[in-house]
PDB file of N, CA and C in Angstrom:
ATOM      1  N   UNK A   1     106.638 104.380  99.583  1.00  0.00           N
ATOM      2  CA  UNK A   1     105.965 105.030  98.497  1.00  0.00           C
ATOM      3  C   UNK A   1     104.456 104.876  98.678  1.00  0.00           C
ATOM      4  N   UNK A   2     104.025 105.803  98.721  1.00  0.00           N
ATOM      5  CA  UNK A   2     102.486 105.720  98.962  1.00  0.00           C
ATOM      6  C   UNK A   2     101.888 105.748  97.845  1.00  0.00           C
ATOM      7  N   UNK A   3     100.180 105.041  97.369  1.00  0.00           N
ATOM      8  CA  UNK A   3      99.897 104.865  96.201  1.00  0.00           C
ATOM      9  C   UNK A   3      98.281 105.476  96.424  1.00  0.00           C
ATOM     10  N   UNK A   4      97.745 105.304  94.946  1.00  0.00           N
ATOM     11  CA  UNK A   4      96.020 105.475  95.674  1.00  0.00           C
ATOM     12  C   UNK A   4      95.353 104.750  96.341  1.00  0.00           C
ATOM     13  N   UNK A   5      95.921 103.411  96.667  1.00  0.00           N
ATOM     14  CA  UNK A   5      94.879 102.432  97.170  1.00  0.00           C
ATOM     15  C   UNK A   5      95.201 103.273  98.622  1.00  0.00           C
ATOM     16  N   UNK A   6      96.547 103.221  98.700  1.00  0.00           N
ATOM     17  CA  UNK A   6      96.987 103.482 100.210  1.00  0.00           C
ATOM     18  C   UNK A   6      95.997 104.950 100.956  1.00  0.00           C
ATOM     19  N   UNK A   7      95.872 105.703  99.896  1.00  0.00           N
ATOM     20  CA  UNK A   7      95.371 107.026 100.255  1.00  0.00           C
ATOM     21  C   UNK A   7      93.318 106.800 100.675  1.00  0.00           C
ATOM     22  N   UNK A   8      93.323 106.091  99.307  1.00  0.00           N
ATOM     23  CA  UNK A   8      91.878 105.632  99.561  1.00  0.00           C
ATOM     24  C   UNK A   8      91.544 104.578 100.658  1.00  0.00           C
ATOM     25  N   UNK A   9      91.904 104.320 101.338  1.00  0.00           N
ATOM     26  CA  UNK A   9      91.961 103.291 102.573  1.00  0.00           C
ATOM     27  C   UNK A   9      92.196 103.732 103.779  1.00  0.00           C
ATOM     28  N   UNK A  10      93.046 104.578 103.964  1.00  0.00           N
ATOM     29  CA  UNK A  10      93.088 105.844 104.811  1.00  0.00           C
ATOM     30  C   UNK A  10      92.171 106.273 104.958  1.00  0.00           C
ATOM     31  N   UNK A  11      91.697 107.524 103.727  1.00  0.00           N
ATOM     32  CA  UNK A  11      90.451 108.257 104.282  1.00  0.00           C
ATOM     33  C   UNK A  11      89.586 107.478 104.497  1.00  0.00           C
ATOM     34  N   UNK A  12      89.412 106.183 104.027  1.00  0.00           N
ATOM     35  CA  UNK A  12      88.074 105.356 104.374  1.00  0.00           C
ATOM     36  C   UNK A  12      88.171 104.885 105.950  1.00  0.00           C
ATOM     37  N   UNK A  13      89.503 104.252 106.242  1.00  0.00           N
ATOM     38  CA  UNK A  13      89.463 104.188 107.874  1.00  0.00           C
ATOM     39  C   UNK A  13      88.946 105.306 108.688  1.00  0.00           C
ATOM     40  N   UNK A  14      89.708 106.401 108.333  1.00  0.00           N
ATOM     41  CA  UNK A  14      89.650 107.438 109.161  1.00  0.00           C
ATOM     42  C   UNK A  14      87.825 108.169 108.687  1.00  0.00           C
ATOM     43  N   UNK A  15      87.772 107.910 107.808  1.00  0.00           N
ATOM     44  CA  UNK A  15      86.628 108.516 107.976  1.00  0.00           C
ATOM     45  C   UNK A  15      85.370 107.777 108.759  1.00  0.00           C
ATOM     46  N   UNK A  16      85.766 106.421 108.451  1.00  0.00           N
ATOM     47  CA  UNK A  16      84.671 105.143 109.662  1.00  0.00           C
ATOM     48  C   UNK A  16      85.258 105.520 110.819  1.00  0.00           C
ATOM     49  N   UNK A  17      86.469 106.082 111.869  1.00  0.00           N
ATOM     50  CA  UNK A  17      86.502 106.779 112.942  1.00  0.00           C
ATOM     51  C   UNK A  17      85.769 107.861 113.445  1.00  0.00           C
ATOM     52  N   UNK A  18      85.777 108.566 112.049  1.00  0.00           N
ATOM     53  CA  UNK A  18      84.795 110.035 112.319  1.00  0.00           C
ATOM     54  C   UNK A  18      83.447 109.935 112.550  1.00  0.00           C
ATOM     55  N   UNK A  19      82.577 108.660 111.963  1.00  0.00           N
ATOM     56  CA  UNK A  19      81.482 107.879 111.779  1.00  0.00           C
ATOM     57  C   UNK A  19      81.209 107.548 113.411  1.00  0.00           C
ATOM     58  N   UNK A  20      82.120 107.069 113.773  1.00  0.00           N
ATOM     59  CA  UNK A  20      81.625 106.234 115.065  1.00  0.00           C
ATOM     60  C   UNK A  20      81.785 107.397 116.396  1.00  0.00           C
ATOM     61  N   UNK A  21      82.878 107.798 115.977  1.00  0.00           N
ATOM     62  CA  UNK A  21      83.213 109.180 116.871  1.00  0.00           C
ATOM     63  C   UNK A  21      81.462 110.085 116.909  1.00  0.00           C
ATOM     64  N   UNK A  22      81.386 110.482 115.984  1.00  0.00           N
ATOM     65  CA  UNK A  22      79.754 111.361 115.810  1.00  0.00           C
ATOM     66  C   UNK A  22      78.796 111.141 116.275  1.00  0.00           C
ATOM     67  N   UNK A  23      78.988 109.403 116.401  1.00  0.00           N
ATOM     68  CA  UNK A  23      77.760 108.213 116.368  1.00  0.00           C
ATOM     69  C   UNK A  23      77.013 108.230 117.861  1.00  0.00           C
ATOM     70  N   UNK A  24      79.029 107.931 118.549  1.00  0.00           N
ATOM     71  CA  UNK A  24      78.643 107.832 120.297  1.00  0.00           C
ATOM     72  C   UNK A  24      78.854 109.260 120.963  1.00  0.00           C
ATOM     73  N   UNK A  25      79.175 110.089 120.470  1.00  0.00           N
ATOM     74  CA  UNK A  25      78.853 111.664 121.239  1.00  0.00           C
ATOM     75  C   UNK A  25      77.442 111.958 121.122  1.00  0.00           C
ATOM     76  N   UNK A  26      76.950 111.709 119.995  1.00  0.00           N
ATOM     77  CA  UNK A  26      75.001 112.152 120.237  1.00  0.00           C
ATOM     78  C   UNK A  26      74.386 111.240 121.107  1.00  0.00           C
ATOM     79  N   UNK A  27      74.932 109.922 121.412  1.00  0.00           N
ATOM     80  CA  UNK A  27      74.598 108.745 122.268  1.00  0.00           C
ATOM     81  C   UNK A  27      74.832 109.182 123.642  1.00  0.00           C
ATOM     82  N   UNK A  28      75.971 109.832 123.717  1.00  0.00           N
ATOM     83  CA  UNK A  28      76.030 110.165 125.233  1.00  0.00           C
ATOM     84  C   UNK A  28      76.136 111.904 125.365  1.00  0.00           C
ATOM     85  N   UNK A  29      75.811 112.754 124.248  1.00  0.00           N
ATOM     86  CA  UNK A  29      74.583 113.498 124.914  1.00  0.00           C
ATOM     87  C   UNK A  29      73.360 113.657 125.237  1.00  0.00           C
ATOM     88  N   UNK A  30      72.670 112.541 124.558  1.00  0.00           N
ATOM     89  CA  UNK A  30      71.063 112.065 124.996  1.00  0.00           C
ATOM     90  C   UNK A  30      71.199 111.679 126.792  1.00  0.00           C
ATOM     91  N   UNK A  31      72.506 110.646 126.622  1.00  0.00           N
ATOM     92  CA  UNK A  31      72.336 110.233 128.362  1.00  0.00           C
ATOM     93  C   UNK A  31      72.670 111.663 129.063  1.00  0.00           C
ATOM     94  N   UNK A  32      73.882 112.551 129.562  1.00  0.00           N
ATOM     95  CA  UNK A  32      73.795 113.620 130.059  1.00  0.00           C
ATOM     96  C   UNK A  32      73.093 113.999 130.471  1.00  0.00           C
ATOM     97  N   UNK A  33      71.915 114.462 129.191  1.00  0.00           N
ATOM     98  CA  UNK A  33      70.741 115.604 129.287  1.00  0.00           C
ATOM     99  C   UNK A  33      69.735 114.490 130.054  1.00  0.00           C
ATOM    100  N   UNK A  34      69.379 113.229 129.739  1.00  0.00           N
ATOM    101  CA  UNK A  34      68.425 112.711 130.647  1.00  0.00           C
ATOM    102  C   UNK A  34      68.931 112.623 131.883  1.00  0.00           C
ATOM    103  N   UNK A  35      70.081 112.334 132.578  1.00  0.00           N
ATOM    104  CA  UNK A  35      70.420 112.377 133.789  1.00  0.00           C
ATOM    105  C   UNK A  35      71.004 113.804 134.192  1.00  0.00           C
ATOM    106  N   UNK A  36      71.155 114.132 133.661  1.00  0.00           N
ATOM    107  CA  UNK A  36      71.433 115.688 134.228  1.00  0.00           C
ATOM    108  C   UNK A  36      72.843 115.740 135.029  1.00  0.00           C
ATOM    109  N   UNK A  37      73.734 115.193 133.539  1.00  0.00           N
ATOM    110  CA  UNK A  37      75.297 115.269 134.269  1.00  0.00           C
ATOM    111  C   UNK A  37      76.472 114.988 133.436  1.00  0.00           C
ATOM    112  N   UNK A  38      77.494 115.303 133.347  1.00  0.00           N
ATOM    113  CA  UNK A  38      78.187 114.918 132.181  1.00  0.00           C
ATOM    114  C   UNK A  38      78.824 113.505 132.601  1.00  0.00           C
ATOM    115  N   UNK A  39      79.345 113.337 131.350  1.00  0.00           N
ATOM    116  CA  UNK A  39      80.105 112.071 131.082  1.00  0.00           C
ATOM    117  C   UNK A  39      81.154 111.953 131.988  1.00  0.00           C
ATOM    118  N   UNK A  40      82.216 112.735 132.464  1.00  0.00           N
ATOM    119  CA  UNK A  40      82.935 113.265 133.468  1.00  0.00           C
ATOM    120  C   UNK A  40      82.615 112.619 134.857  1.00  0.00           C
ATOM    121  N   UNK A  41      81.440 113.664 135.266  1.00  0.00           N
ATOM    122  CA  UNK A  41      80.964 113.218 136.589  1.00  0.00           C
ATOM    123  C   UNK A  41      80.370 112.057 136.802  1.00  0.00           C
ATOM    124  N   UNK A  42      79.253 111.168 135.961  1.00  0.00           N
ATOM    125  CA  UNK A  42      78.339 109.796 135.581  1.00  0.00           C
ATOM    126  C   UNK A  42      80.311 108.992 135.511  1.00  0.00           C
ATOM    127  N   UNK A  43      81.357 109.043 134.691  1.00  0.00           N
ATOM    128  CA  UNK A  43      82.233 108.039 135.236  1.00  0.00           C
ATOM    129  C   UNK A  43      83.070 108.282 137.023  1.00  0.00           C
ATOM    130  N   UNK A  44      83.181 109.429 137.183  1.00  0.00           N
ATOM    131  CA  UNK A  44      83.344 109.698 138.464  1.00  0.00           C
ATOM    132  C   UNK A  44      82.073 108.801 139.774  1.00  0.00           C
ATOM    133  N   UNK A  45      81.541 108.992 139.442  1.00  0.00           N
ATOM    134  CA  UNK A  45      80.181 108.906 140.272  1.00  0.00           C
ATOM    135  C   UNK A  45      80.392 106.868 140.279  1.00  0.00           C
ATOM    136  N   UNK A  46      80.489 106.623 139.034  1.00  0.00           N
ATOM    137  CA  UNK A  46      80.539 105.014 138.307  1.00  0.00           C
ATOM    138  C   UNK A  46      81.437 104.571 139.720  1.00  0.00           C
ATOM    139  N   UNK A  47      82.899 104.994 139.359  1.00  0.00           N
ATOM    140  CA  UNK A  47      84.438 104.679 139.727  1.00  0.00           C
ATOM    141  C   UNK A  47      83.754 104.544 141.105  1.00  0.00           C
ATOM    142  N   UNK A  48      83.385 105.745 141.899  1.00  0.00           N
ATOM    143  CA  UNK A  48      83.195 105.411 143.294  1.00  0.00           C
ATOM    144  C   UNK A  48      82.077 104.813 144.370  1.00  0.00           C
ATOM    145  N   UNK A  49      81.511 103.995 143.054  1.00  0.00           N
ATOM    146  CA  UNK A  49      80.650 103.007 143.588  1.00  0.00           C
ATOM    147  C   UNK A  49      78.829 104.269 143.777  1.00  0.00           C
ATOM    148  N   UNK A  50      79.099 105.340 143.526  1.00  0.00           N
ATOM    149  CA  UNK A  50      77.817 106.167 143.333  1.00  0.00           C
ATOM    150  C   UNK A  50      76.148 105.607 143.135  1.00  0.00           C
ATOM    151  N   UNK A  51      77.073 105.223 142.009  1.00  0.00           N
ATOM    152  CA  UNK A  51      75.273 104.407 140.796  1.00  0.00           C
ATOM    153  C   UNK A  51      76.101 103.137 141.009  1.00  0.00           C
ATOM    154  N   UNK A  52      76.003 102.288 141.841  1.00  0.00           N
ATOM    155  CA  UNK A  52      76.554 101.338 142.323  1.00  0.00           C
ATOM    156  C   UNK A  52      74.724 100.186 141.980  1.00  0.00           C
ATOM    157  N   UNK A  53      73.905 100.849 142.005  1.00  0.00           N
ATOM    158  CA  UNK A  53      72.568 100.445 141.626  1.00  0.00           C
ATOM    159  C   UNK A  53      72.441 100.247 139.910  1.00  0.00           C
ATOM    160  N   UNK A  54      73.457 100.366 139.258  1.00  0.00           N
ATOM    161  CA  UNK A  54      73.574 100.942 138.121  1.00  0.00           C
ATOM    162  C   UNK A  54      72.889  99.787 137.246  1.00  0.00           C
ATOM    163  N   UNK A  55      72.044 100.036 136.327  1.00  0.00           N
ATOM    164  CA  UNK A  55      71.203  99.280 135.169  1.00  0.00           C
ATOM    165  C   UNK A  55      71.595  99.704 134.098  1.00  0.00           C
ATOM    166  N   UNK A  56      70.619  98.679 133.042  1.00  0.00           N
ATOM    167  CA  UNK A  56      71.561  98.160 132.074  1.00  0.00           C
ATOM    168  C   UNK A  56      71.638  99.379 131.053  1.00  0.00           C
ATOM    169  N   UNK A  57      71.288 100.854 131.270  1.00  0.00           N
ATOM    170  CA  UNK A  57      71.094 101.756 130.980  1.00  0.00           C
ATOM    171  C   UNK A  57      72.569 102.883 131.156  1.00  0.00           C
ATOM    172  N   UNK A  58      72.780 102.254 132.423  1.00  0.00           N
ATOM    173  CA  UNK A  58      74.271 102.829 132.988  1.00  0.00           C
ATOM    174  C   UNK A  58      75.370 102.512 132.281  1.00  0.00           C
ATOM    175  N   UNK A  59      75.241 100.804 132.448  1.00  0.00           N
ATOM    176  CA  UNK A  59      76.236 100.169 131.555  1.00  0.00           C
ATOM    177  C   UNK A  59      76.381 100.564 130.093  1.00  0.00           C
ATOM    178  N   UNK A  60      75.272 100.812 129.360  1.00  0.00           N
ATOM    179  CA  UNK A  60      75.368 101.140 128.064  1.00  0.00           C
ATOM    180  C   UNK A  60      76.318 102.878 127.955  1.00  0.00           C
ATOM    181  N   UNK A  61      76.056 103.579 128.721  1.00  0.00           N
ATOM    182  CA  UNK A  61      76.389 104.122 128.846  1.00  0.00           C
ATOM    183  C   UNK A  61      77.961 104.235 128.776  1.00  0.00           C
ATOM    184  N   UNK A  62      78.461 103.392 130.259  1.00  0.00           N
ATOM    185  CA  UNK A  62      80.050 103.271 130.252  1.00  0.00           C
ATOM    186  C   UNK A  62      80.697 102.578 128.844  1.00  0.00           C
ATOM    187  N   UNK A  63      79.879 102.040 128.233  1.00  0.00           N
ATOM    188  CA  UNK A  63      80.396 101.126 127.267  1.00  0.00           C
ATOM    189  C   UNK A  63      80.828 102.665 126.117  1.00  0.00           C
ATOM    190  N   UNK A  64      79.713 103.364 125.915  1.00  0.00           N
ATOM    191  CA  UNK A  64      79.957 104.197 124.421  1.00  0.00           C
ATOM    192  C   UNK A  64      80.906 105.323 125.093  1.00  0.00           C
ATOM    193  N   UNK A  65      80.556 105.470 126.217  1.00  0.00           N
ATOM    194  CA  UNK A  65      82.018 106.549 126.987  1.00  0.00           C
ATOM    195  C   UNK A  65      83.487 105.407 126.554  1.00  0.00           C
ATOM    196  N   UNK A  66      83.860 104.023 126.897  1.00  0.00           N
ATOM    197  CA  UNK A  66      84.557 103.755 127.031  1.00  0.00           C
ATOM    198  C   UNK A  66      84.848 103.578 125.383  1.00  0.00           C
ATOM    199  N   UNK A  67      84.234 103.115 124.413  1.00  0.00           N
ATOM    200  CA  UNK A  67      84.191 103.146 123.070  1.00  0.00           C
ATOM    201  C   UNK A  67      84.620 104.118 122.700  1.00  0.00           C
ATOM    202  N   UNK A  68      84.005 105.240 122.975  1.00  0.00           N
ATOM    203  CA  UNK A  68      84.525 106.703 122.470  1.00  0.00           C
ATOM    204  C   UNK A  68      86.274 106.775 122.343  1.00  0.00           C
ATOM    205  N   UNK A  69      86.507 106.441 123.863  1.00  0.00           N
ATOM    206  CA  UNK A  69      87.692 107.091 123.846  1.00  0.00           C
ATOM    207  C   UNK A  69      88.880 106.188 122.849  1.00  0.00           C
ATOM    208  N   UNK A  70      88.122 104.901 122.847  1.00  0.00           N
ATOM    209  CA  UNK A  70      89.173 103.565 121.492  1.00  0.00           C
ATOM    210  C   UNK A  70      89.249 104.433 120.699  1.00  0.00           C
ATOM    211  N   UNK A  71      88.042 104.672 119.996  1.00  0.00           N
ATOM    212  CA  UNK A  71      87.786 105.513 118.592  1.00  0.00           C
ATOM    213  C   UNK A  71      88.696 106.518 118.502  1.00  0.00           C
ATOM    214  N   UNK A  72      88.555 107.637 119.489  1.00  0.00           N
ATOM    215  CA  UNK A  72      89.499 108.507 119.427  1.00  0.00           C
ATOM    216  C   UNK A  72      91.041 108.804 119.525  1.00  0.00           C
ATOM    217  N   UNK A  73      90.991 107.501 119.883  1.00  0.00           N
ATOM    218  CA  UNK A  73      92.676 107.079 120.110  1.00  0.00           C
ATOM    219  C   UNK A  73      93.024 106.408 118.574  1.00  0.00           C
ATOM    220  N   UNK A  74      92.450 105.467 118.018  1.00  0.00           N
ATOM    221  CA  UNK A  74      92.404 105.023 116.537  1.00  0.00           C
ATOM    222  C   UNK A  74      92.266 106.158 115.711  1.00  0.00           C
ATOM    223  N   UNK A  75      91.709 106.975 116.236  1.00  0.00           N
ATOM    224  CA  UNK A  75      91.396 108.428 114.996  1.00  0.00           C
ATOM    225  C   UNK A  75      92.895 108.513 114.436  1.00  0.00           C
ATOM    226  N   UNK A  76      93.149 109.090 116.470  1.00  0.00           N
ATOM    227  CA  UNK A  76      94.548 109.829 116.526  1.00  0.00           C
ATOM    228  C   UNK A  76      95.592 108.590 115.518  1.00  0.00           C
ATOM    229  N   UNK A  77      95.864 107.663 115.886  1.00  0.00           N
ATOM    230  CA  UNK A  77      96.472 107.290 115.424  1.00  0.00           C
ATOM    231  C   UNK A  77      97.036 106.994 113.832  1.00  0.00           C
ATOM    232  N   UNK A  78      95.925 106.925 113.175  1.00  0.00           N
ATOM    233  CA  UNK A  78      95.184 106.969 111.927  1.00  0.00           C
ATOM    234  C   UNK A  78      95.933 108.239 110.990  1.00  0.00           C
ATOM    235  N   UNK A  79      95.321 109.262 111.997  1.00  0.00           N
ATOM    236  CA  UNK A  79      95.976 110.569 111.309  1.00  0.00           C
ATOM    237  C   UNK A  79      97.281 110.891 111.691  1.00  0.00           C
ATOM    238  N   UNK A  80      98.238 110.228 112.728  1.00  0.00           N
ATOM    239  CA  UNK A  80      99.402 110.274 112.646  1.00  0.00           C
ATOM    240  C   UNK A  80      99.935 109.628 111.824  1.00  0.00           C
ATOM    241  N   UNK A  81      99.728 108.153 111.226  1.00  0.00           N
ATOM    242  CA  UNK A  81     100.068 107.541 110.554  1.00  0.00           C
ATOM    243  C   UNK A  81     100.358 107.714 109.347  1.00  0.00           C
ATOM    244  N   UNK A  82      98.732 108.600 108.897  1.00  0.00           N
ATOM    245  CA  UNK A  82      98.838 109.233 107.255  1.00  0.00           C
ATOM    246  C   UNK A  82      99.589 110.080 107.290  1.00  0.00           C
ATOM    247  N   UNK A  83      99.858 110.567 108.068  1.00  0.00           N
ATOM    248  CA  UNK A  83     100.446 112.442 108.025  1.00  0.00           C
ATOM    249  C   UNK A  83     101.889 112.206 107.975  1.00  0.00           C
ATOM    250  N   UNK A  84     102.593 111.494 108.427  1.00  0.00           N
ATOM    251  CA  UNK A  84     103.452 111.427 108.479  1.00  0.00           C
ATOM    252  C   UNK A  84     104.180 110.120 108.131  1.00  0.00           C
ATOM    253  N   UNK A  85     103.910 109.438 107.092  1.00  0.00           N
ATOM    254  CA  UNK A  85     104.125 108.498 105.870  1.00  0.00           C
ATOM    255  C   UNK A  85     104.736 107.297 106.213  1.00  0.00           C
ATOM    256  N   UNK A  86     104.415 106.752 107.815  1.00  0.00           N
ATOM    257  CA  UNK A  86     105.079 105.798 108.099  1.00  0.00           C
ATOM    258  C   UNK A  86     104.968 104.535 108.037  1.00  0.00           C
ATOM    259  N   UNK A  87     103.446 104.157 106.707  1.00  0.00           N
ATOM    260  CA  UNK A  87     103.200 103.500 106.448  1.00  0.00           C
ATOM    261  C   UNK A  87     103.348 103.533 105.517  1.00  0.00           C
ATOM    262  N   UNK A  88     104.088 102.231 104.511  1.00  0.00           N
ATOM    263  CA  UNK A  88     104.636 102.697 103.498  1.00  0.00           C
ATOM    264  C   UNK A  88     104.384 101.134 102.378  1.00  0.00           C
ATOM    265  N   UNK A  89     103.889 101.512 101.425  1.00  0.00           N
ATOM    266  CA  UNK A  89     103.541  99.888 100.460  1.00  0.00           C
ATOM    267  C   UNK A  89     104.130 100.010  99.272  1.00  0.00           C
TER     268      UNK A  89
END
């Protein structure tokens, strides 16, 4: 049985997903556009030792790429959870 707390706690999670989600996509389109490459290729490039020179600029980088994708997996999860009532108090 779902109640209001349950509902109001939800959108509040999920909406601090949407928060952080927003947060690190403008974060790593600033990097892109200064390096002139997507997120894609900069972890491609990472993986095969490329920017093997890589500073602490890089790293920040892999971190909000790698953040991103938690977030977006917690989103997902979040909204499977509500949607389909399998959390139940």
């Amino acid at each position: 049985m779902r109640t209001d707390e349950y509902e109001i706690s939800m959108y509040r999670e999920i909406d601090v997903c949407k928060r952080m989600i927003t947060g690190l996509k403008k974060n790593l389109a600033v990097m892109e556009k200064k390096h002139n490459k997507s997120n894609n290729v900069f972890m491609k490039d990472l993986e095969s030792g490329k920017d093997s020179d890589c500073k602490e600029e890089c790293l920040e980088w892999k971190g909000n790429y790698d953040a991103l994708k938690k977030w977006e997996e917690k989103l997902s999860q979040y909204e499977e959870l509500f949607g389909s009532g399998k959390i139940d108090s």
